[in-house]
N, C-alpha and C. Protein backbone atom coordinates (compact mmCIF):
# COMPACT_ATOMS: atom_id res chain seq x y z
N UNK A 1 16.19 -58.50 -112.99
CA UNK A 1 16.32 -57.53 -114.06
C UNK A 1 15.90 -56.13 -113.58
N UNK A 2 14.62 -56.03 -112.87
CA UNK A 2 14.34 -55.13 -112.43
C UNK A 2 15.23 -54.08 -111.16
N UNK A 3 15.97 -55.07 -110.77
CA UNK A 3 17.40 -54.35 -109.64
C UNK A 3 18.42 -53.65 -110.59
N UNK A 4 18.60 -54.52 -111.61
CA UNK A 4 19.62 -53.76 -112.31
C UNK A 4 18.75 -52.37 -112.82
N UNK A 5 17.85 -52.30 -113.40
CA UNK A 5 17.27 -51.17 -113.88
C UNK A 5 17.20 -49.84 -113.48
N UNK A 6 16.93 -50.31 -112.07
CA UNK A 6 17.03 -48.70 -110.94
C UNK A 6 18.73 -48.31 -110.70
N UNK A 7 19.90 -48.70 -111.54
CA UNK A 7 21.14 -48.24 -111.02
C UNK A 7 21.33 -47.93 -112.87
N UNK A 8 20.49 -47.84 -113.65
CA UNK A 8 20.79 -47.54 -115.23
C UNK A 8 21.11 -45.94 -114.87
N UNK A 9 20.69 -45.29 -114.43
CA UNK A 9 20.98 -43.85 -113.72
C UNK A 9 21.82 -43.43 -113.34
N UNK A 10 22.47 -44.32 -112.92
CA UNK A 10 23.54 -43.38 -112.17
C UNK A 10 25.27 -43.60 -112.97
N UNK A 11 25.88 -42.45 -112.79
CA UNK A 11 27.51 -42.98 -113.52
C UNK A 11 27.89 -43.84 -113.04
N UNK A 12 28.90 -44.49 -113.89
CA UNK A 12 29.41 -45.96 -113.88
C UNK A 12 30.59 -45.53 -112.71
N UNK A 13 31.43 -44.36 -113.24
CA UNK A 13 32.51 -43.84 -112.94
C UNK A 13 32.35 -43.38 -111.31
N UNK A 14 31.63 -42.84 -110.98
CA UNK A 14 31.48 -41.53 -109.65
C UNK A 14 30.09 -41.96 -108.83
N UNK A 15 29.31 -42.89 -109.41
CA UNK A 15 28.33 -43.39 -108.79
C UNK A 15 27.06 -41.64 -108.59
N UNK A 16 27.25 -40.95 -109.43
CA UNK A 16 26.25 -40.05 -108.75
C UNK A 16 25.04 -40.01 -110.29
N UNK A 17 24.36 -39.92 -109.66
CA UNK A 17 23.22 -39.78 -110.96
C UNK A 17 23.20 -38.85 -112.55
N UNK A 18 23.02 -39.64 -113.13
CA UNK A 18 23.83 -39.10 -114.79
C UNK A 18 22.30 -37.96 -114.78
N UNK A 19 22.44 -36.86 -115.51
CA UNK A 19 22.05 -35.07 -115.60
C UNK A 19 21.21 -35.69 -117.39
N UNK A 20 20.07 -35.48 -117.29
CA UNK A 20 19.68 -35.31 -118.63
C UNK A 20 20.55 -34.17 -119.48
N UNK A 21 20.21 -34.22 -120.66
CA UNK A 21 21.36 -33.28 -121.36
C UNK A 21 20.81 -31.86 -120.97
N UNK A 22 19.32 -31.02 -120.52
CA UNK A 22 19.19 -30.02 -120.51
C UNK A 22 19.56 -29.94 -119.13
N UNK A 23 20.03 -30.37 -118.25
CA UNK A 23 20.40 -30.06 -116.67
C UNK A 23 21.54 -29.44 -116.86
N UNK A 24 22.59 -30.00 -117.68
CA UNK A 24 23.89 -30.24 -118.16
C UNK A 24 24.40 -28.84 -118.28
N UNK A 25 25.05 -28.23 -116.78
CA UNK A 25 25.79 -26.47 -117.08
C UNK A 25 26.87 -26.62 -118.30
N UNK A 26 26.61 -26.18 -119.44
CA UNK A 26 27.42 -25.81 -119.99
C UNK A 26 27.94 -24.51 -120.45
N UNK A 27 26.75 -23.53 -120.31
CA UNK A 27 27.10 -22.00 -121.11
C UNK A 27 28.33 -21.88 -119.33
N UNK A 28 28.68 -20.98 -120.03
CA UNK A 28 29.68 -19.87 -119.11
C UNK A 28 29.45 -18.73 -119.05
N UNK A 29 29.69 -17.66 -117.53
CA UNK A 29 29.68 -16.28 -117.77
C UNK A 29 30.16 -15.42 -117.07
N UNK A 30 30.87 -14.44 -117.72
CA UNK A 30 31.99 -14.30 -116.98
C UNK A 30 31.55 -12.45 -116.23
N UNK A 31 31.91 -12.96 -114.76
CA UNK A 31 31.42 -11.89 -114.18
C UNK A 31 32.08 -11.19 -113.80
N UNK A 32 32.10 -9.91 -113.76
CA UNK A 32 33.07 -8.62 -112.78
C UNK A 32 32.62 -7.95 -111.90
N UNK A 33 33.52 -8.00 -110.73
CA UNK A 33 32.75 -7.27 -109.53
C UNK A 33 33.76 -6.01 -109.06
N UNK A 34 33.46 -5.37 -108.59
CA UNK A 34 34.60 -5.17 -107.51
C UNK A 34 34.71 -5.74 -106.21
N UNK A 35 35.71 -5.21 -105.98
CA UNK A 35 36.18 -5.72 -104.33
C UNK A 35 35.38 -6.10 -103.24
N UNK A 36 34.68 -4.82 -103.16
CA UNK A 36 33.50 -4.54 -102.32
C UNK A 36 32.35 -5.49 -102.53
N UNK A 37 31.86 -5.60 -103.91
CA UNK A 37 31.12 -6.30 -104.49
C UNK A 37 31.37 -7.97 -103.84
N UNK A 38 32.66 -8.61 -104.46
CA UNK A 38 32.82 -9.53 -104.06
C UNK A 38 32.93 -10.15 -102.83
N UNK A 39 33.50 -9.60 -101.54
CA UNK A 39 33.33 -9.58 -100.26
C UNK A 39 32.21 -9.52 -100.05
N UNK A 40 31.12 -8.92 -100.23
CA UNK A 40 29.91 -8.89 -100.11
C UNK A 40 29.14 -10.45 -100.51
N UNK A 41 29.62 -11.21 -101.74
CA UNK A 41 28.82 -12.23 -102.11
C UNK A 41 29.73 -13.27 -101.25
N UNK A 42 30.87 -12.71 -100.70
CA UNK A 42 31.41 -14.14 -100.12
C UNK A 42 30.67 -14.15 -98.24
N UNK A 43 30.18 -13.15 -98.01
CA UNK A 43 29.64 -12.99 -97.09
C UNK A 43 28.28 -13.92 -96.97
N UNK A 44 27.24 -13.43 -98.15
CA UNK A 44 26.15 -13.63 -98.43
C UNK A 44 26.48 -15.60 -98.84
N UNK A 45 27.53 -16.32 -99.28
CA UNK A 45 28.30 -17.38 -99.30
C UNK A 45 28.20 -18.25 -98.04
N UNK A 46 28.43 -17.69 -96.98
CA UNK A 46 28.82 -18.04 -95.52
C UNK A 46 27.38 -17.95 -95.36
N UNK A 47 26.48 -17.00 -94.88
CA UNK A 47 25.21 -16.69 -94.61
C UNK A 47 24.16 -17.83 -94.79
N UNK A 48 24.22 -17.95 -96.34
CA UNK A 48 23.46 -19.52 -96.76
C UNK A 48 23.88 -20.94 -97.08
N UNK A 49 25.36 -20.85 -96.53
CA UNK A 49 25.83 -21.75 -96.04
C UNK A 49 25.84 -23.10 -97.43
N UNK A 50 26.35 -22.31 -98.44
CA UNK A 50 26.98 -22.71 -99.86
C UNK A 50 28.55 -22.59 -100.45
N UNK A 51 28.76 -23.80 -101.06
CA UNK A 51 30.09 -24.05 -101.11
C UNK A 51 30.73 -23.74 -101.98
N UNK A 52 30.45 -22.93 -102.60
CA UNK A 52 30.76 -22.19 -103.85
C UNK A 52 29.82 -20.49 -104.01
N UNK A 53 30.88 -19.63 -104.38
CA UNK A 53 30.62 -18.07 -104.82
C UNK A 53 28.69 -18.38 -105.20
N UNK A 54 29.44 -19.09 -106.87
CA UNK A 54 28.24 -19.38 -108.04
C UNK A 54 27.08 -19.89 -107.52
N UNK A 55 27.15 -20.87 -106.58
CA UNK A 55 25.82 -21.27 -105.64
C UNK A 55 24.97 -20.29 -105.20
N UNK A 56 26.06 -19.97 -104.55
CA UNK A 56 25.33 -18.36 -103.73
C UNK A 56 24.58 -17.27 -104.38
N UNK A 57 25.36 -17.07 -105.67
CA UNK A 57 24.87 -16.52 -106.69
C UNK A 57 23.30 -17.22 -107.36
N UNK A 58 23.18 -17.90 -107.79
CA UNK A 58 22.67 -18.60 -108.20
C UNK A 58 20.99 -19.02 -107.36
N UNK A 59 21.32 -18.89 -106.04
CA UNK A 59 20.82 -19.13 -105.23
C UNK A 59 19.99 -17.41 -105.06
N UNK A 60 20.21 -16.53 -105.02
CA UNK A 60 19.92 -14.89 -105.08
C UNK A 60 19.47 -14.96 -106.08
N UNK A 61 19.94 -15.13 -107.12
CA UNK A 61 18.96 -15.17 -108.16
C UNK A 61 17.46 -15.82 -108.85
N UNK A 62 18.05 -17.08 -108.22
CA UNK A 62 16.39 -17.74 -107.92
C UNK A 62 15.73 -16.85 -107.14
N UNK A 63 16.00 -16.75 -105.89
CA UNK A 63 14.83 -15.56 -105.04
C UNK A 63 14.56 -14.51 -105.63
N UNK A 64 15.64 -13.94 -106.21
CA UNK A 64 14.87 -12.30 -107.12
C UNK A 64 13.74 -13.07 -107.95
N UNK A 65 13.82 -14.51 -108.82
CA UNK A 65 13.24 -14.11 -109.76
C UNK A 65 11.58 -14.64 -108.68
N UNK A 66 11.71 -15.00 -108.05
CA UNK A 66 10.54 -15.57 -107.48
C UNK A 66 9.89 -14.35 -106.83
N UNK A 67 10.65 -13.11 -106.12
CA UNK A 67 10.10 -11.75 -105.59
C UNK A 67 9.82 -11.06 -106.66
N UNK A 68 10.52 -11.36 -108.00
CA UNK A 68 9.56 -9.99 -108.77
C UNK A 68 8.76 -10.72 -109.90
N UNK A 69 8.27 -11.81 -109.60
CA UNK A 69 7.18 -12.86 -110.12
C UNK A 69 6.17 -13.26 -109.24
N UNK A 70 6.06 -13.22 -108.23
CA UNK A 70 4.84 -12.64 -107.08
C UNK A 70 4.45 -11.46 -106.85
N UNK A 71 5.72 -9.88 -107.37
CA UNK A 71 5.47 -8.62 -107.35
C UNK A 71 4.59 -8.22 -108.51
N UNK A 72 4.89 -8.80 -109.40
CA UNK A 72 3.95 -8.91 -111.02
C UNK A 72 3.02 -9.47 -110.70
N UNK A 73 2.69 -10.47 -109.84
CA UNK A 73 1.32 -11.34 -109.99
C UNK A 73 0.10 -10.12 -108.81
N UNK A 74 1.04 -9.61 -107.78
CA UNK A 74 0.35 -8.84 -106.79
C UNK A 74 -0.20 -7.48 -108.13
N UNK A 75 0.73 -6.85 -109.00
CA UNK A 75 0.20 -5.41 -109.82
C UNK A 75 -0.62 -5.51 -110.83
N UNK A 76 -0.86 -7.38 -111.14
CA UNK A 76 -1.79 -8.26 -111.90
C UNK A 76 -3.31 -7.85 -111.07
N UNK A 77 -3.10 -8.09 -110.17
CA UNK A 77 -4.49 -7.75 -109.45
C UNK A 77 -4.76 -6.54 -108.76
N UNK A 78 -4.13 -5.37 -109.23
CA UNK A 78 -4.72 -4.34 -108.90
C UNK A 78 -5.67 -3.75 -109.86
């Protein structure tokens, strides 16, 4: 019983592990760049070696928020 238990997780369909409902991307948002702009994130794409634009994106954005949440914690202690 206990073998079956550890595979209650995962999809039946695709075999990959089922997303609690708050993991679950659903909002959308729709972005505009220019040209320049975009070449630039497909660069930054290649660089960190992600398979998708939105990764990449996504991925920059985690680090900003982590550099200006250690930059706040550093002007915390002045």
């Amino acid at each position: 019983m206990a073998e079956n238990d550890r595979f209650n997780k995962f999809d039946k369909k695709n075999g990959r592990p089922t997303k609690e409902a708050e993991e679950k991307k659903t909002k959308k948002v729709l972005l505009s760049m220019t040209e320049k702009q975009h070449q630039k994130m497909q660069n930054y794409q290649k660089m960190f070696g992600k398979n998708t634009l939105t990764s990449a994106i996504e991925f920059l954005i985690e680090r900003g928020e982590e550099k200006v949440l250690e930059d706040l914690e550093n002007f915390r202690e002045k």
